[in-house]
Every structure is written in C-alpha cells, then in structure tokens.
Protein backbone atom coordinates (compact mmCIF):
# COMPACT_ATOMS: atom_id res chain seq x y z
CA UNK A 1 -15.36 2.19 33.42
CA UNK A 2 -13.01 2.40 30.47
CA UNK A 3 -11.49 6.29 30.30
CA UNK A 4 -13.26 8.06 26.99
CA UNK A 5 -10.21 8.04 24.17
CA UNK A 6 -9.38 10.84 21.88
CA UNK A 7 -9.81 10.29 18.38
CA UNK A 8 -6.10 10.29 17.73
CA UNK A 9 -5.32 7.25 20.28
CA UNK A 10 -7.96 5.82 18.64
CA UNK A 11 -6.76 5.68 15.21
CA UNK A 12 -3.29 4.85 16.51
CA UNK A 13 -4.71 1.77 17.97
CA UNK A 14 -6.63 0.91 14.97
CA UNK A 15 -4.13 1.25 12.87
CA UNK A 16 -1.52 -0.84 15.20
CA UNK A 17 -4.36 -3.33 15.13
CA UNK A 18 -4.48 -3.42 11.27
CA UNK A 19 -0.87 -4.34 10.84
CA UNK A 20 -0.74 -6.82 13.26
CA UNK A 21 -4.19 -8.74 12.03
CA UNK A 22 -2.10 -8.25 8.65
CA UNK A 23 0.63 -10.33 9.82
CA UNK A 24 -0.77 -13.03 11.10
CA UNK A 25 -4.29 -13.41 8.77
CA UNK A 26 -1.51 -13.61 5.86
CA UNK A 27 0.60 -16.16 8.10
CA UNK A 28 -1.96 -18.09 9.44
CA UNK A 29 -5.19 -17.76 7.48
CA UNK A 30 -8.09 -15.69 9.01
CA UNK A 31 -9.84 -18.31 10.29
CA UNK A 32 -6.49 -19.82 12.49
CA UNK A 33 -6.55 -16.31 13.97
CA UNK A 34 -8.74 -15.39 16.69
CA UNK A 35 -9.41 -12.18 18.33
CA UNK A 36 -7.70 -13.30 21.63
CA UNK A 37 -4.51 -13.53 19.58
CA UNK A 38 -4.46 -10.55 18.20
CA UNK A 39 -4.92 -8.42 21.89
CA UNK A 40 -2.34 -10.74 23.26
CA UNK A 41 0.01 -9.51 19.93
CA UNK A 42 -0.71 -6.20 21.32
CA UNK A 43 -0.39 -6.72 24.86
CA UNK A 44 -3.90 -6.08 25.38
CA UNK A 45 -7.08 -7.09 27.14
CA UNK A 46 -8.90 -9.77 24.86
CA UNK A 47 -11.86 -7.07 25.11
CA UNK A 48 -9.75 -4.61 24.23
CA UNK A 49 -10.28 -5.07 20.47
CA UNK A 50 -13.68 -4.85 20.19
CA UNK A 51 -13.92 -1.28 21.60
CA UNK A 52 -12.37 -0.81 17.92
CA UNK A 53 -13.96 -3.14 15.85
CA UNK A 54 -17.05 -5.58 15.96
CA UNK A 55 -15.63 -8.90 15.08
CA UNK A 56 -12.33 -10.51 13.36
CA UNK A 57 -14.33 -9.77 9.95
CA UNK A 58 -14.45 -6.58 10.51
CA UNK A 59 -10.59 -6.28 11.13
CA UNK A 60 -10.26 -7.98 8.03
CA UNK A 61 -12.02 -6.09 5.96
CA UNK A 62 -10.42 -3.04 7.93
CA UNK A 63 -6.92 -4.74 6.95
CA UNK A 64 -7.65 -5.32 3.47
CA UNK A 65 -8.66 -1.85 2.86
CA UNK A 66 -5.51 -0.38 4.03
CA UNK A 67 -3.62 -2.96 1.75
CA UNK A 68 -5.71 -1.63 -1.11
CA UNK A 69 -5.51 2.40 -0.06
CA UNK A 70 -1.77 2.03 0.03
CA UNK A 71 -1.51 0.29 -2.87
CA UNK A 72 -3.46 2.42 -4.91
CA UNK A 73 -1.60 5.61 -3.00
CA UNK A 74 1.87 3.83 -4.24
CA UNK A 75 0.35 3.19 -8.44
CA UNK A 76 -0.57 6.52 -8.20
CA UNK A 77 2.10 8.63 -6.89
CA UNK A 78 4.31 6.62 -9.73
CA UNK A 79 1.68 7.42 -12.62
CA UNK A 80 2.18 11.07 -12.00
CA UNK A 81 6.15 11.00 -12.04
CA UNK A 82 5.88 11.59 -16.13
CA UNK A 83 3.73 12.47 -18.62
CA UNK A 84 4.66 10.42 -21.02
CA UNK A 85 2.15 7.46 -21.24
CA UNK A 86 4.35 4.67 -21.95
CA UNK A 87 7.07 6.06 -18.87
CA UNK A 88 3.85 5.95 -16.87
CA UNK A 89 3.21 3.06 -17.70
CA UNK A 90 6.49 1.39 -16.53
CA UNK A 91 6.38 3.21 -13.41
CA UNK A 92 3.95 1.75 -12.68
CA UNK A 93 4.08 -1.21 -13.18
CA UNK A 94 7.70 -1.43 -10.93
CA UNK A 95 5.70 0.51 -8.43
CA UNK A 96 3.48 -2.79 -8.21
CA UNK A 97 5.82 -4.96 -7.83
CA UNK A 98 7.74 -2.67 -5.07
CA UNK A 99 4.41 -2.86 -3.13
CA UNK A 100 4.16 -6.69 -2.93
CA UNK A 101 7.47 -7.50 -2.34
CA UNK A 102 7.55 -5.04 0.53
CA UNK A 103 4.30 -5.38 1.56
CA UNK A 104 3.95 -9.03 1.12
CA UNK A 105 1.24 -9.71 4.15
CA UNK A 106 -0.82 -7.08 2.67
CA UNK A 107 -0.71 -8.34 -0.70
CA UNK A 108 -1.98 -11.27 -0.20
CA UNK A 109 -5.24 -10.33 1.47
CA UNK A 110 -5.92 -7.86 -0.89
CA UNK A 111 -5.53 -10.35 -3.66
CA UNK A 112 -5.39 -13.92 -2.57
CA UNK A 113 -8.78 -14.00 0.11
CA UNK A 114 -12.29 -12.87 -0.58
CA UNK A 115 -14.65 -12.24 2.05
CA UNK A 116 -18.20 -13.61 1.57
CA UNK A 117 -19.25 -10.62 3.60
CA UNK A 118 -17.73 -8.21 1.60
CA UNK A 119 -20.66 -6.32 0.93
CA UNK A 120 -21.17 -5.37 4.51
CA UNK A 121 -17.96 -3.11 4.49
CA UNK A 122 -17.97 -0.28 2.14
CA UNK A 123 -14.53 1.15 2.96
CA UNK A 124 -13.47 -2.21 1.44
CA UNK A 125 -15.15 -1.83 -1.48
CA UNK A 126 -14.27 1.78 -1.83
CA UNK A 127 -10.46 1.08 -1.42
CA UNK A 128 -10.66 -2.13 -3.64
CA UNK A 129 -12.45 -0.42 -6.29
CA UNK A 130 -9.88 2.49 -6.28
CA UNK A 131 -7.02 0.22 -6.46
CA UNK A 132 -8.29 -1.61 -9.47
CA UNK A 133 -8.88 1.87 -10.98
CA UNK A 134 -5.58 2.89 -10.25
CA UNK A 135 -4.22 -0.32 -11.86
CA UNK A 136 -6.31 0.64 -15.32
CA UNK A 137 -5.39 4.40 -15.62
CA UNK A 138 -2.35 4.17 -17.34
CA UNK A 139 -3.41 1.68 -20.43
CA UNK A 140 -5.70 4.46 -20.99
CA UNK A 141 -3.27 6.74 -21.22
CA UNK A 142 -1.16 3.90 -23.68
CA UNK A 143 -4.56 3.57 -25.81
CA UNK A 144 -5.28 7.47 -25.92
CA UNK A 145 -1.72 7.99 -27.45
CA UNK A 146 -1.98 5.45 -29.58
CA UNK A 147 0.42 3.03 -28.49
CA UNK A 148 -1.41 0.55 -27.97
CA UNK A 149 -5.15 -0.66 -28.93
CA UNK A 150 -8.26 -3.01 -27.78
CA UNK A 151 -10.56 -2.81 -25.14
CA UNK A 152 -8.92 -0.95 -21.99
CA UNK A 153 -9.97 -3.04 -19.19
CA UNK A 154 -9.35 -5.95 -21.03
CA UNK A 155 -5.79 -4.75 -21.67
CA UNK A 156 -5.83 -3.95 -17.77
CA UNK A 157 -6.87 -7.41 -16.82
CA UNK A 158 -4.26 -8.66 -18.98
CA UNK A 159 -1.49 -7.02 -17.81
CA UNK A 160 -2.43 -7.35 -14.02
CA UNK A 161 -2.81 -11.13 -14.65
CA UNK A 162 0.97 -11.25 -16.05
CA UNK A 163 2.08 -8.76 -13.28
CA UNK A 164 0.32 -10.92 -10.44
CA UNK A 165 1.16 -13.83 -11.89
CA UNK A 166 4.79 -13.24 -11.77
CA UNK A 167 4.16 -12.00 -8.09
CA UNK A 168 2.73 -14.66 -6.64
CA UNK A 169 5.46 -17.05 -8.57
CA UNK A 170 8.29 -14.68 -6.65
CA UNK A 171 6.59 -14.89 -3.27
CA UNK A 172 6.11 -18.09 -2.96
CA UNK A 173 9.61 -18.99 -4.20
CA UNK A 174 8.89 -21.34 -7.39
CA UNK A 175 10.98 -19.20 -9.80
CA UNK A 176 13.37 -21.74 -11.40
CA UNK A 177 16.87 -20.84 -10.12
CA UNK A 178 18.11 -20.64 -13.47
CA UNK A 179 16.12 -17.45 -14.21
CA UNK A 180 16.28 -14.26 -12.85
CA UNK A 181 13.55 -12.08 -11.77
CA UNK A 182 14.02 -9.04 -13.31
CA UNK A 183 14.59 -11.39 -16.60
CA UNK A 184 10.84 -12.54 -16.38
CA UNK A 185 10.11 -9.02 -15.90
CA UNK A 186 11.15 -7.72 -18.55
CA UNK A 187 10.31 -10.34 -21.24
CA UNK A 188 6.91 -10.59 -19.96
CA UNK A 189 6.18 -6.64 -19.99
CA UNK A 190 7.97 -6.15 -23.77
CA UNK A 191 5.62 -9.24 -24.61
CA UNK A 192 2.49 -7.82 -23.45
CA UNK A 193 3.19 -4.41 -25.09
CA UNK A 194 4.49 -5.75 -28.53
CA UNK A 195 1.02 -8.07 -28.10
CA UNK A 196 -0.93 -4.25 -27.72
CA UNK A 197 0.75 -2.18 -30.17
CA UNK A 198 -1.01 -0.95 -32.96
C-alpha cells in the first residue's frame, strides 16, 4: 500500500506534473499525449498520476490554470509599477508579451485550445476569468483619465486581439524578415491608442 504523502510532496508533484503536461500538450496536442507518457516524463509509475489527478483532462485543465494564474500574477504585478494610467498601460502590455515569449507552452493552452469540458473545472474558469480581468484593468484606468474613450471591454478586446495577434505571428515565426519585432510593436500599440484617444 502506497505510503500516505504530506501535502507539500503533494503539491510538488502536482506542480512537476503541470509543467511537464505543459510541454508536451503544447508540443504534441492533448490528444497525442497520453497519461503513460507523462509518468514515464517523470520517471514514474503509469498509476502514479492518477493518485494526483483523475484523467489527462483534468491535467489539462490543471495546466491551463496555472498558465492563466501566472499570467494574470505577471499583468498585474506590472499594472501596479505606476500610477500613471497610460505608463500602466505600457507595462503592461510588454509584461504580456514577456509572458508568451517565455512561457510559450503555456501560452498556447491558455489561448490557442478550448476544452469542451471546461465547465467541469472551476479553478479553470476562476484563473481564466482573472486573467482576462487583469488584461481589461488598465483601459479602465486609460478611459477614467480620459485618454482614451468607447466601450472598455471593447477597447480590451481590441487591444488583446492586436497584442495576440502579433504573438502568435512571433511564435510561430511568420514575421517577414524585413521587419523587426519591436517595430510592429510599437506601430501597432501608437495605432491602437491614437484610434482611442478622445
């Protein structure tokens, strides 16, 4: 019989669990990854894993949660480095982009995979709807200083659409090599605010 484990060893395994089921769903696709493969990734019994966690959808979700927690953890540390809105809103928007491109794996199940079981994990939904939250705050904070106007989770939507667009352009390599990065970057975010300002 399996010795009783303390909370802390489990958490560590969880957690060691997470980032390797982050890996390789973002590699391979979640359904190319099976729960033998991750214990063997671990060095593990192919039991092992489901004294954590009931099934590979549950590990996803689990996985995608953490993407989202740390995300939103990252967009909101940067939005309280100032106090001026439109600083804030800079920060934050670099600390987005510093997230993907060193979190890539993550990233992409937050963003690029839904779940059609979503509803069964609440943590998920918790931590996804903090992130998107997080990723609104600070046009508030442009629209209640008058910088900018319109409907605040439009504006959100728009500017996470231009921000994830450019992401997803930069991960998967199909910038032109005749621009530079931080070029798009910074024409696309002094095009979206000149398109806001009042």
């Amino acid at each position: 019989m399996p010795k009783p484990l303390s909370t802390a060893q489990i958490e560590d395994f969880r957690d060691r669990l997470i980032e390797v089921a982050e890996r390789l769903f973002a590699e391979h696709g979640p359904g190319a990854v099976s729960m033998r493969q991750l214990a063997a990734e671990l060095g593990v019994s192919p039991m092992t894993p489901y004294r954590y966690f009931r099934d590979k959808d549950d590990i996803l979700a689990a996985a995608r949660a953490s993407g989202f927690d740390r995300f939103a953890a990252a967009l909101e540390a940067a939005y309280d480095t100032s106090t001026d809105p439109t600083v804030r809103a800079q920060n934050v928007g670099e600390a987005y982009l510093r997230f993907a491109f060193d979190n890539p794996a993550a990233y992409r199940l937050m963003f690029d995979l839904t779940q059609p079981t979503e509803t069964n994990y609440p943590e998920l939904i918790r931590a996804a709807t903090r992130a998107r939250a997080t990723m609104s705050h600070y046009s508030r904070g442009l629209l209640d200083a008058g910088i900018i106007s319109g409907d605040p989770d439009v504006i959100a939507h728009v500017y996470w659409a231009g921000i994830h667009g450019l992401v997803v352009l930069k991960l998967g390599d199909l910038i032109s090599p005749k621009l530079e990065f931080d070029q798009l970057w910074r024409e696309m975010w002094r095009a979206l605010n000149a398109g806001f300002r009042v």
